[in-house]
PDB file of N, CA and C in Angstrom:
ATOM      1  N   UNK A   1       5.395  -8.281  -3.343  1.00  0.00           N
ATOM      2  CA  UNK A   1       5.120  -7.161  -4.229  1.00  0.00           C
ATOM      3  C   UNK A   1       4.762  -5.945  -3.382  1.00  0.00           C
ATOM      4  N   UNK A   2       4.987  -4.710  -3.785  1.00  0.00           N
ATOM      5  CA  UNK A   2       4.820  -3.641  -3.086  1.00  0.00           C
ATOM      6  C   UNK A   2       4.092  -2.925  -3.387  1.00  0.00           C
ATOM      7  N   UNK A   3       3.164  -2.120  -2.340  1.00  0.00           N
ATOM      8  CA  UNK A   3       1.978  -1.690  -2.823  1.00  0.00           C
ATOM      9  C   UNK A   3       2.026  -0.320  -4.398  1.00  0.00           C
ATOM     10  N   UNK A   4       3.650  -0.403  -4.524  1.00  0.00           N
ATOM     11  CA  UNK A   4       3.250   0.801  -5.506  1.00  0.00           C
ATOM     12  C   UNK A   4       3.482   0.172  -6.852  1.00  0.00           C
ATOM     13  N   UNK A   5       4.330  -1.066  -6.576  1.00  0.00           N
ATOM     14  CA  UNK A   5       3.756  -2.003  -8.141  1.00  0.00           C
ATOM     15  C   UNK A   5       2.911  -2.343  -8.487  1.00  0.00           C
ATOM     16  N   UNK A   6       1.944  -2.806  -7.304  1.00  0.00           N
ATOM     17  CA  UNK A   6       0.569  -3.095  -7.526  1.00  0.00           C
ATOM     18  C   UNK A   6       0.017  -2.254  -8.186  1.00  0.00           C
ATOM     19  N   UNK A   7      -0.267  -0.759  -7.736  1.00  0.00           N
ATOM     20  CA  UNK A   7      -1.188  -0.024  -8.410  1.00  0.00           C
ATOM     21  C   UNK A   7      -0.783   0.254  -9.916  1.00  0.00           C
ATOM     22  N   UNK A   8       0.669   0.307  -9.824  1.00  0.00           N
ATOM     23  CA  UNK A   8       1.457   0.082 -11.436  1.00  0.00           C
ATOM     24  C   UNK A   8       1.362  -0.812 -12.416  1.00  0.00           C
ATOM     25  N   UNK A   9       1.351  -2.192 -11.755  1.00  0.00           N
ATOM     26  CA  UNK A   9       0.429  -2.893 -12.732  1.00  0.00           C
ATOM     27  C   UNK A   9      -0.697  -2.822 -13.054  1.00  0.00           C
ATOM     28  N   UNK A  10      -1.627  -2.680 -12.269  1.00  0.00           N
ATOM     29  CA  UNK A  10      -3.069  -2.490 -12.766  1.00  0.00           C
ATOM     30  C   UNK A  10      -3.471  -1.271 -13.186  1.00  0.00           C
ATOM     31  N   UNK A  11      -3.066  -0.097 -12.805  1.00  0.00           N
ATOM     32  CA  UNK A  11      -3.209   0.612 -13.678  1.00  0.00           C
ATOM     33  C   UNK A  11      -2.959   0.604 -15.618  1.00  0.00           C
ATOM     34  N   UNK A  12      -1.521   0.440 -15.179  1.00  0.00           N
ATOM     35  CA  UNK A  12      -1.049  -0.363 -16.707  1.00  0.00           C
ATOM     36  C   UNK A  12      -1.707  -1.024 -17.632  1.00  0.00           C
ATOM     37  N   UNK A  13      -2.369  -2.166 -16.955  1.00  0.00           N
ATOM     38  CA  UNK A  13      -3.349  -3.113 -17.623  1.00  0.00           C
ATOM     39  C   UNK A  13      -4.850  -2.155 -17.929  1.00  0.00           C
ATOM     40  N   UNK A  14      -4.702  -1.208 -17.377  1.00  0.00           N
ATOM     41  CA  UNK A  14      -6.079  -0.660 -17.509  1.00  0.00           C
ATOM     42  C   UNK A  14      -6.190   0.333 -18.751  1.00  0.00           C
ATOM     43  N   UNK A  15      -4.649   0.572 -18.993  1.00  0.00           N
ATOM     44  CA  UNK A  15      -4.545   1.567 -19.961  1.00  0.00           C
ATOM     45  C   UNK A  15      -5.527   3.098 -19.450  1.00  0.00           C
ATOM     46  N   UNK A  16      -4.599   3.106 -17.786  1.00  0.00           N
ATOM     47  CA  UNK A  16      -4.932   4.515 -17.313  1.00  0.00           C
ATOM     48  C   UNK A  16      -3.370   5.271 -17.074  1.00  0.00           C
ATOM     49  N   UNK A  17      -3.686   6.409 -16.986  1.00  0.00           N
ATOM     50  CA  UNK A  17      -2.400   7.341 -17.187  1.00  0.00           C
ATOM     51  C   UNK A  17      -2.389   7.768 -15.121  1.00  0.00           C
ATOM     52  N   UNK A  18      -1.491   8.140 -14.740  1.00  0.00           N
ATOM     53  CA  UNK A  18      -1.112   8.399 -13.632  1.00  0.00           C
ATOM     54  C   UNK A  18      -1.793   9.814 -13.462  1.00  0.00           C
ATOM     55  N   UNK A  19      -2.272  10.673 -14.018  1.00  0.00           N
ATOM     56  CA  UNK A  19      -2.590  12.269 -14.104  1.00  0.00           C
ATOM     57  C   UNK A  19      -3.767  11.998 -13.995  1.00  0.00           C
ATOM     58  N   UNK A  20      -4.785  10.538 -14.268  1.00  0.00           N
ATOM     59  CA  UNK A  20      -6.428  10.377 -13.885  1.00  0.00           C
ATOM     60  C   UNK A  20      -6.148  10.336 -12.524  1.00  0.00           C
ATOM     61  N   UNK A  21      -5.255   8.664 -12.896  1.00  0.00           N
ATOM     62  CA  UNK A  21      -6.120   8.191 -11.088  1.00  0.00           C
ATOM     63  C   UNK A  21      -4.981   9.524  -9.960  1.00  0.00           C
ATOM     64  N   UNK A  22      -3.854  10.193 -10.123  1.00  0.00           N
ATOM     65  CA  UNK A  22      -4.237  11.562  -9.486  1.00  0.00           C
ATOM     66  C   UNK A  22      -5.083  12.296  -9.291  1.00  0.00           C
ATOM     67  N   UNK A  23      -5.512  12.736 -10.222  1.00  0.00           N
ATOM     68  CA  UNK A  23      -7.012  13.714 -10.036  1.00  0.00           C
ATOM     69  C   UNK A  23      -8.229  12.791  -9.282  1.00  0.00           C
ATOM     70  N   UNK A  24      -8.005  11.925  -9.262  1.00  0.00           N
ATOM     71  CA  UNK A  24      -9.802  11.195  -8.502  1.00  0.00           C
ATOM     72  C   UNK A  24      -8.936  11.157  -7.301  1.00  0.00           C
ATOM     73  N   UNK A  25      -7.858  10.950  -7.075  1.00  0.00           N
ATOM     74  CA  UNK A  25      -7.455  11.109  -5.472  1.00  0.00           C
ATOM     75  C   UNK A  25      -6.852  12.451  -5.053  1.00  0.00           C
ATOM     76  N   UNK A  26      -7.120  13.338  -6.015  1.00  0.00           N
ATOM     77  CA  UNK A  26      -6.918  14.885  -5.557  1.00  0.00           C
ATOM     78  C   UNK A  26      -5.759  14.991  -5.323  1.00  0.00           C
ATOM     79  N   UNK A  27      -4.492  14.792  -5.765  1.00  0.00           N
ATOM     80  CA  UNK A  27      -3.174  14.658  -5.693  1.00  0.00           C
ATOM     81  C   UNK A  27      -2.711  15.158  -7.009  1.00  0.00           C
ATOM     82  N   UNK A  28      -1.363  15.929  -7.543  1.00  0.00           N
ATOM     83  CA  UNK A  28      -0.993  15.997  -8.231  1.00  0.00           C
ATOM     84  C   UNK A  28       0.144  15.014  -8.520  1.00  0.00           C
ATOM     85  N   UNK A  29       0.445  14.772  -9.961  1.00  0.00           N
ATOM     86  CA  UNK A  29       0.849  14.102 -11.091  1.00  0.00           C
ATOM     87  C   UNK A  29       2.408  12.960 -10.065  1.00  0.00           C
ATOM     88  N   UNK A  30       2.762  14.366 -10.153  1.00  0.00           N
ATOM     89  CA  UNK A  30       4.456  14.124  -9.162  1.00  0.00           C
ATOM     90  C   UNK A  30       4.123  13.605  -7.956  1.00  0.00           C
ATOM     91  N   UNK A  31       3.166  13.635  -7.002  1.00  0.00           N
ATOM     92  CA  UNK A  31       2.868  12.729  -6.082  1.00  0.00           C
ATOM     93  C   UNK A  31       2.516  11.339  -6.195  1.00  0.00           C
ATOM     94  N   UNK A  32       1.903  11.122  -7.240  1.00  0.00           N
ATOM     95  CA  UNK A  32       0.963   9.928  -7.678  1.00  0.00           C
ATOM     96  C   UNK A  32       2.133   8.805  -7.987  1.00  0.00           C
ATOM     97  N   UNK A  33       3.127   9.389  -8.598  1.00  0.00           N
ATOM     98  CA  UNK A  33       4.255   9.282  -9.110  1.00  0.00           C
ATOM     99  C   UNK A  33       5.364   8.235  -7.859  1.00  0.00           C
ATOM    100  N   UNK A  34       5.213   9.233  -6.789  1.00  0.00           N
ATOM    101  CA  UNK A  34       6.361   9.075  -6.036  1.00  0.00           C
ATOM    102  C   UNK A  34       6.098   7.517  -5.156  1.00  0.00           C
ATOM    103  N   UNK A  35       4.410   7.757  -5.061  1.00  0.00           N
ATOM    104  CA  UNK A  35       3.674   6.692  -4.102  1.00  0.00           C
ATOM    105  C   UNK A  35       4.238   5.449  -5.649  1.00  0.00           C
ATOM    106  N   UNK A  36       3.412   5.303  -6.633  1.00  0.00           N
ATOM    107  CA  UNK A  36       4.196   4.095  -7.370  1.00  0.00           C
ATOM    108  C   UNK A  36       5.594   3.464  -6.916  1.00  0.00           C
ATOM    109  N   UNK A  37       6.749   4.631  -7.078  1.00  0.00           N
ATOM    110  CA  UNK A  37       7.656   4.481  -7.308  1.00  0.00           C
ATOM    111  C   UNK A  37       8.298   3.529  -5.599  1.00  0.00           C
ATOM    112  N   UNK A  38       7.479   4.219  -4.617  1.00  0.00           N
ATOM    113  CA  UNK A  38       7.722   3.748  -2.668  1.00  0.00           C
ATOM    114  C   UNK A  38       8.190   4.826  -2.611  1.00  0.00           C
ATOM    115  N   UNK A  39       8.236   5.749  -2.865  1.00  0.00           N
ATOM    116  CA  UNK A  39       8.983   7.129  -2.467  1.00  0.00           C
ATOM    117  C   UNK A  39       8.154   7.828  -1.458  1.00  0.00           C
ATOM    118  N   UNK A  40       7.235   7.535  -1.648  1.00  0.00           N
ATOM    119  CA  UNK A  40       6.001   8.593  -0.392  1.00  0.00           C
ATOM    120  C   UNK A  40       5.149   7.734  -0.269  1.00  0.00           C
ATOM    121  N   UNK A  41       4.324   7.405   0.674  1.00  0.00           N
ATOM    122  CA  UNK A  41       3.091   6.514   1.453  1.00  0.00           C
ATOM    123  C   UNK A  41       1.920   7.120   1.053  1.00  0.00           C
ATOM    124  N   UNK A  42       0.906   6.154   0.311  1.00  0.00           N
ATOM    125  CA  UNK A  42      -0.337   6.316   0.416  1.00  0.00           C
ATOM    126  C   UNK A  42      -1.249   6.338   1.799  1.00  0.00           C
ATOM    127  N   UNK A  43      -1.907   7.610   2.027  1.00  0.00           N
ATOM    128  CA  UNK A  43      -3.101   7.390   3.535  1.00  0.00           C
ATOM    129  C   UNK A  43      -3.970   6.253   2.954  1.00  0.00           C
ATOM    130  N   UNK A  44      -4.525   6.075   3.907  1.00  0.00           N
ATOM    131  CA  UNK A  44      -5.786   4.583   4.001  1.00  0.00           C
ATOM    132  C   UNK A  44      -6.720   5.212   3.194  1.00  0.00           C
ATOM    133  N   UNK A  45      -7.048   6.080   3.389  1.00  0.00           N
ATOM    134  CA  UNK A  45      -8.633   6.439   2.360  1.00  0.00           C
ATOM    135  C   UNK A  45      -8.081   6.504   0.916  1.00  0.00           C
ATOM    136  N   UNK A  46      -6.478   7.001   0.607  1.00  0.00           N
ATOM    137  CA  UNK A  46      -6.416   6.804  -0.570  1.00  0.00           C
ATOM    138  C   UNK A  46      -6.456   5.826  -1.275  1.00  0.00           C
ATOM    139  N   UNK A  47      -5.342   4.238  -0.592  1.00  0.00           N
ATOM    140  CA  UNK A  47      -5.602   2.587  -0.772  1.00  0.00           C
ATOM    141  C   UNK A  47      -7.089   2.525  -1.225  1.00  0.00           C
ATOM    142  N   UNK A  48      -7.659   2.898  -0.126  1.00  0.00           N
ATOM    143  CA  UNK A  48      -9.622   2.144  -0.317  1.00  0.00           C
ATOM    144  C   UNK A  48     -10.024   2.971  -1.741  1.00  0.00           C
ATOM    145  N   UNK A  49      -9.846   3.958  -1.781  1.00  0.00           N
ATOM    146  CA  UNK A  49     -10.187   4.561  -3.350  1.00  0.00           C
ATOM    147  C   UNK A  49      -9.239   4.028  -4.642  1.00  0.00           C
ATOM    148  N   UNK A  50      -8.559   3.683  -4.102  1.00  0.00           N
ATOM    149  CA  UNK A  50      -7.425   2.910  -5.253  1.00  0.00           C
ATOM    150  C   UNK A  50      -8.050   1.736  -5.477  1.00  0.00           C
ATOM    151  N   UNK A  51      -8.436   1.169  -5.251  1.00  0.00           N
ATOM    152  CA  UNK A  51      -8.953  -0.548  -4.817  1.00  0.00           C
ATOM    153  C   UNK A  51     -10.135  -0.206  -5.707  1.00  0.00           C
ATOM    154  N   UNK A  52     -11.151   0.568  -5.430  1.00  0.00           N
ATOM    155  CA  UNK A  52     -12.211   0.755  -6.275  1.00  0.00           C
ATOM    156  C   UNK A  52     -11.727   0.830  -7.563  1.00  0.00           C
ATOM    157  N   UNK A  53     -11.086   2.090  -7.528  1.00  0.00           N
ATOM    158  CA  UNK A  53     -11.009   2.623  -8.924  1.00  0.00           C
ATOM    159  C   UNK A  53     -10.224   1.681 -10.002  1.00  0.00           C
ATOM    160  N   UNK A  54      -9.360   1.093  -9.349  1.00  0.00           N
ATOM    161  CA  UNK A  54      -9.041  -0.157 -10.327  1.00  0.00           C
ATOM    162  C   UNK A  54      -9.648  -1.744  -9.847  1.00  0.00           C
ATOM    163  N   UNK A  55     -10.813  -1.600  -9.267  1.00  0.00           N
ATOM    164  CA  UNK A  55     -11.472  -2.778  -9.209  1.00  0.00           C
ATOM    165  C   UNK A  55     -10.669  -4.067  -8.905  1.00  0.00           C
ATOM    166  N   UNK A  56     -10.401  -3.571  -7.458  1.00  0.00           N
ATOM    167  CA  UNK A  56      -9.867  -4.642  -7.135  1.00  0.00           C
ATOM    168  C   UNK A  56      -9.898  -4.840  -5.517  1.00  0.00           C
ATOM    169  N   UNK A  57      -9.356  -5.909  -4.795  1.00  0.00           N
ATOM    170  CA  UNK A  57      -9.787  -6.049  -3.565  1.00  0.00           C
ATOM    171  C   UNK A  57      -9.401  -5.129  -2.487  1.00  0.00           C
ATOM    172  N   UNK A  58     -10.423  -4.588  -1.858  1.00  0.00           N
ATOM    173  CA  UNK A  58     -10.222  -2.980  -0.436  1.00  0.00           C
ATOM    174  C   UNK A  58      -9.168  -4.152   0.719  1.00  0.00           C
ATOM    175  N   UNK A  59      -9.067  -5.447   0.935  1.00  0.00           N
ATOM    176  CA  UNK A  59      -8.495  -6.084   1.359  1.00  0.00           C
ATOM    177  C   UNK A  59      -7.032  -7.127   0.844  1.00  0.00           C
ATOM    178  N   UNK A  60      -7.085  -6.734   0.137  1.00  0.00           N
ATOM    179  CA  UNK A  60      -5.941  -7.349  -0.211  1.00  0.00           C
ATOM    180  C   UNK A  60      -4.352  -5.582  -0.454  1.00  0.00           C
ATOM    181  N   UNK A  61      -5.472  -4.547  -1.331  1.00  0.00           N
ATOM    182  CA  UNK A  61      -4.955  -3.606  -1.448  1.00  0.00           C
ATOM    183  C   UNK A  61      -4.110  -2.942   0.344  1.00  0.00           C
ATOM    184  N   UNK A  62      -5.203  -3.057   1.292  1.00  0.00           N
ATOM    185  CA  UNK A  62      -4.781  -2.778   2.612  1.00  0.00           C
ATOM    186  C   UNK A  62      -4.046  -3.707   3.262  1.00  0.00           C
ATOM    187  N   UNK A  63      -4.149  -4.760   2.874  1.00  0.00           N
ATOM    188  CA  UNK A  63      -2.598  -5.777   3.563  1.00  0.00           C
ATOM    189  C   UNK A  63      -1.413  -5.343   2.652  1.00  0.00           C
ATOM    190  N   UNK A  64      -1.381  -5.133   1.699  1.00  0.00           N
ATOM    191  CA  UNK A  64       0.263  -5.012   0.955  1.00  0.00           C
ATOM    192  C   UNK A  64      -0.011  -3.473   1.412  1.00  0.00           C
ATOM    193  N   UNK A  65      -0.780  -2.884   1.504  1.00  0.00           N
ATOM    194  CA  UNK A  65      -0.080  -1.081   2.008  1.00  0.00           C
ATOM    195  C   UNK A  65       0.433  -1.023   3.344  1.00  0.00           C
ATOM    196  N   UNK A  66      -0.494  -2.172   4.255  1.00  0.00           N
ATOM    197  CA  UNK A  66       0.081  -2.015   5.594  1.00  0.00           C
ATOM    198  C   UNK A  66       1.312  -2.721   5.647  1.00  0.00           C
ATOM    199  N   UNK A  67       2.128  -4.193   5.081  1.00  0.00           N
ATOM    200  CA  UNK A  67       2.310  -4.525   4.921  1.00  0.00           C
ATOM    201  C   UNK A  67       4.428  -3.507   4.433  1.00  0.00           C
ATOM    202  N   UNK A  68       3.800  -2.637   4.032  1.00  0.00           N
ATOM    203  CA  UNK A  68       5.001  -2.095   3.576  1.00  0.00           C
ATOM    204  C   UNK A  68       5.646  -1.151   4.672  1.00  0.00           C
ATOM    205  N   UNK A  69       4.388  -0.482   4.909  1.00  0.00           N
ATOM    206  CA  UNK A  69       4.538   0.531   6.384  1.00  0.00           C
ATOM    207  C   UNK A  69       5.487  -0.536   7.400  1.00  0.00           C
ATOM    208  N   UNK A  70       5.113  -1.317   7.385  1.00  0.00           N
ATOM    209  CA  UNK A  70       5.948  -2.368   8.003  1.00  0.00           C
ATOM    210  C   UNK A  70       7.314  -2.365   8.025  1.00  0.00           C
ATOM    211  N   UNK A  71       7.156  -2.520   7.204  1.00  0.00           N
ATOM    212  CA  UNK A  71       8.644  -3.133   6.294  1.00  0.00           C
ATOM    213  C   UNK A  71       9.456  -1.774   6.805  1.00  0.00           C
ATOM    214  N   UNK A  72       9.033  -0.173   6.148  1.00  0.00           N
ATOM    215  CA  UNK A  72       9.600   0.950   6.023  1.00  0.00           C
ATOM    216  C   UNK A  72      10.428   1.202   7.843  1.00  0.00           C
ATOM    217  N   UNK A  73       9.265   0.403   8.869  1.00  0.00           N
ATOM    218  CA  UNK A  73       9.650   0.888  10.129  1.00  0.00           C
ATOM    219  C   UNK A  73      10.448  -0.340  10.544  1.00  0.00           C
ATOM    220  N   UNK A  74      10.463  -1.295  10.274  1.00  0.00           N
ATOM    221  CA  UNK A  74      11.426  -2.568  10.716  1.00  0.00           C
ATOM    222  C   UNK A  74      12.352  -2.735  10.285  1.00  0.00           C
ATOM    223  N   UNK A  75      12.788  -2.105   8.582  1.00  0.00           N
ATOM    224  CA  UNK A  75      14.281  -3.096   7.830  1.00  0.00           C
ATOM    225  C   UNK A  75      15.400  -2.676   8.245  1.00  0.00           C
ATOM    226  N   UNK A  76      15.819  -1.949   8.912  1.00  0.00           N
ATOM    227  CA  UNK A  76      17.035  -1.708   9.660  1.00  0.00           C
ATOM    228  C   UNK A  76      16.866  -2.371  11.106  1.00  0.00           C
ATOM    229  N   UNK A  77      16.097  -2.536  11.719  1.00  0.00           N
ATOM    230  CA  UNK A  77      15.897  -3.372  13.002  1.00  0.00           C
ATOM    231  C   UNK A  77      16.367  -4.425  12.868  1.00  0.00           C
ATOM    232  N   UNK A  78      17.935  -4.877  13.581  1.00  0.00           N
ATOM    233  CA  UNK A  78      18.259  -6.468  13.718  1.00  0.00           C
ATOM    234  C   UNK A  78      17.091  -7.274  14.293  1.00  0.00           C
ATOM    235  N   UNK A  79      16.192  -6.738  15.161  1.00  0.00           N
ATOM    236  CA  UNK A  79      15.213  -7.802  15.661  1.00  0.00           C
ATOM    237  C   UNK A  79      14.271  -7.644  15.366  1.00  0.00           C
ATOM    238  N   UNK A  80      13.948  -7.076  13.945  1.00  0.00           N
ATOM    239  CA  UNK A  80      12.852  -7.418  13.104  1.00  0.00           C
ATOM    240  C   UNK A  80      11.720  -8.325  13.286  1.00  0.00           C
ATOM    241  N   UNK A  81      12.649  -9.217  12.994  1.00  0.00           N
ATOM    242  CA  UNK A  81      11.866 -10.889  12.872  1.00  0.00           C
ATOM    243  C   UNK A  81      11.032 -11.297  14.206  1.00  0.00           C
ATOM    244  N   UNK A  82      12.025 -11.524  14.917  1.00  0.00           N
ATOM    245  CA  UNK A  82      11.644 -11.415  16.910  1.00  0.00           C
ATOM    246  C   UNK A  82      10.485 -10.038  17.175  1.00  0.00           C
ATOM    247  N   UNK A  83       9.984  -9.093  16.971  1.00  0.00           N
ATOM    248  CA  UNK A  83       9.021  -8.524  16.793  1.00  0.00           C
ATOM    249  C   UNK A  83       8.206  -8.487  16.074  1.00  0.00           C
ATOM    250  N   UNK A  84       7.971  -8.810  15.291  1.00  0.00           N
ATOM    251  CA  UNK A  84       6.867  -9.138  14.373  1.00  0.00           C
ATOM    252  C   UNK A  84       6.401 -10.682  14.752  1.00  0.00           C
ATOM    253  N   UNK A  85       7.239 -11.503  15.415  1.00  0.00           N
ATOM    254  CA  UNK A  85       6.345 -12.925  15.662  1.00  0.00           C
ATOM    255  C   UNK A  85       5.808 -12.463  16.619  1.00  0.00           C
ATOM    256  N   UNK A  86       6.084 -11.639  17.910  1.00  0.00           N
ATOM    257  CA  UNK A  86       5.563 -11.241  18.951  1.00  0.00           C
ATOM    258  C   UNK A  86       3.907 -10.414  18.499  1.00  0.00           C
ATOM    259  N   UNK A  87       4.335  -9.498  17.014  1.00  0.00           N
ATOM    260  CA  UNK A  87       3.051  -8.971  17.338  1.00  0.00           C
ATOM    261  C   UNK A  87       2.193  -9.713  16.682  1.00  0.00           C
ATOM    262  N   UNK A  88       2.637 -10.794  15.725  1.00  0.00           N
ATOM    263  CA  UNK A  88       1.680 -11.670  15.625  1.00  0.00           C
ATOM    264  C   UNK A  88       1.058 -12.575  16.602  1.00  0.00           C
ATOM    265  N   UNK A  89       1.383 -12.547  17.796  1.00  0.00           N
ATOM    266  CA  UNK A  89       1.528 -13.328  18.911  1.00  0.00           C
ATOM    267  C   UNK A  89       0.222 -12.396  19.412  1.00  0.00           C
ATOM    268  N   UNK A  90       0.534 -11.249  19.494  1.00  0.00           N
ATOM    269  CA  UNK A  90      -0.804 -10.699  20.254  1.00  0.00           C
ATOM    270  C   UNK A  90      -1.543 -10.295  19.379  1.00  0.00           C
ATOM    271  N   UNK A  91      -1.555 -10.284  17.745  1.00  0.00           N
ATOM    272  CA  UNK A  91      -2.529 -10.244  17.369  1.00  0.00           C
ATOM    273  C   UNK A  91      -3.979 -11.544  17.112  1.00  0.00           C
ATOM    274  N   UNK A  92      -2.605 -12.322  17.118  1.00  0.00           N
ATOM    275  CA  UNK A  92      -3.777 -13.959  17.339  1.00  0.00           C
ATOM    276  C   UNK A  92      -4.679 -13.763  18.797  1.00  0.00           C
ATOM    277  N   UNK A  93      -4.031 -13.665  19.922  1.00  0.00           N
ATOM    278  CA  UNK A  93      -4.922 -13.352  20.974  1.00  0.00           C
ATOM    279  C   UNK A  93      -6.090 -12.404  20.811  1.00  0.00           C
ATOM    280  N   UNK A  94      -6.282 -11.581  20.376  1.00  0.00           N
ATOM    281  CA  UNK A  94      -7.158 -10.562  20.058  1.00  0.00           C
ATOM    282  C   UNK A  94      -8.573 -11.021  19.389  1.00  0.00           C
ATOM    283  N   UNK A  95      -8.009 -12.163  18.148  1.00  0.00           N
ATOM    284  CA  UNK A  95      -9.132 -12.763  17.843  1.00  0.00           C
ATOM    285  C   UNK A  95     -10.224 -13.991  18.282  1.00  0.00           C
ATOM    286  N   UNK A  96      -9.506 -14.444  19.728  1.00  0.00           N
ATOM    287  CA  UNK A  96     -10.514 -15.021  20.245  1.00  0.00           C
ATOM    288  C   UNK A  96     -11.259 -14.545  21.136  1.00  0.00           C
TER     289      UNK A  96
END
């Protein structure tokens, strides 16, 4: 799932309109819009205020946002796959 369905569903379920949770992230209507849709990237402080405002996890919200950034810089890369085990490779090292 992608981080701009996410906020689309739960917003949805919340029975909030896209023109609030714009205004609490200081963005207009057509931006708020575009991030749903994957058309434009949410910054990190916006995710962490998203997460609040629809009450939901600051960690789970920041793995599917980073998660896509991902995606946006790898899916044309034939060696996708072969880089991403690598940087999982040094990200496991990191944590011991």
């Amino acid at each position: 799932m992608s981080f701009g369905t996410k906020i689309r569903e739960l917003r949805e379920a919340k029975k909030l309109l896209q023109r609030e949770l714009a205004a609490k992230l200081d963005i207009d209507t057509p931006m708020f819009s575009k991030i749903e849709r994957g058309e434009r990237q949410a910054k990190r402080e916006q995710v962490i205020l998203l997460a609040k405002l629809l009450e939901s996890s600051q960690e789970d919200f920041l793995s599917i946002w980073l998660a896509d950034k991902l995606y946006e810089i790898l899916k044309d890369e034939p060696n996708a796959a072969i880089a991403l085990d690598l940087t999982k490779y040094e990200l496991s090292k990191r944590k011991k």
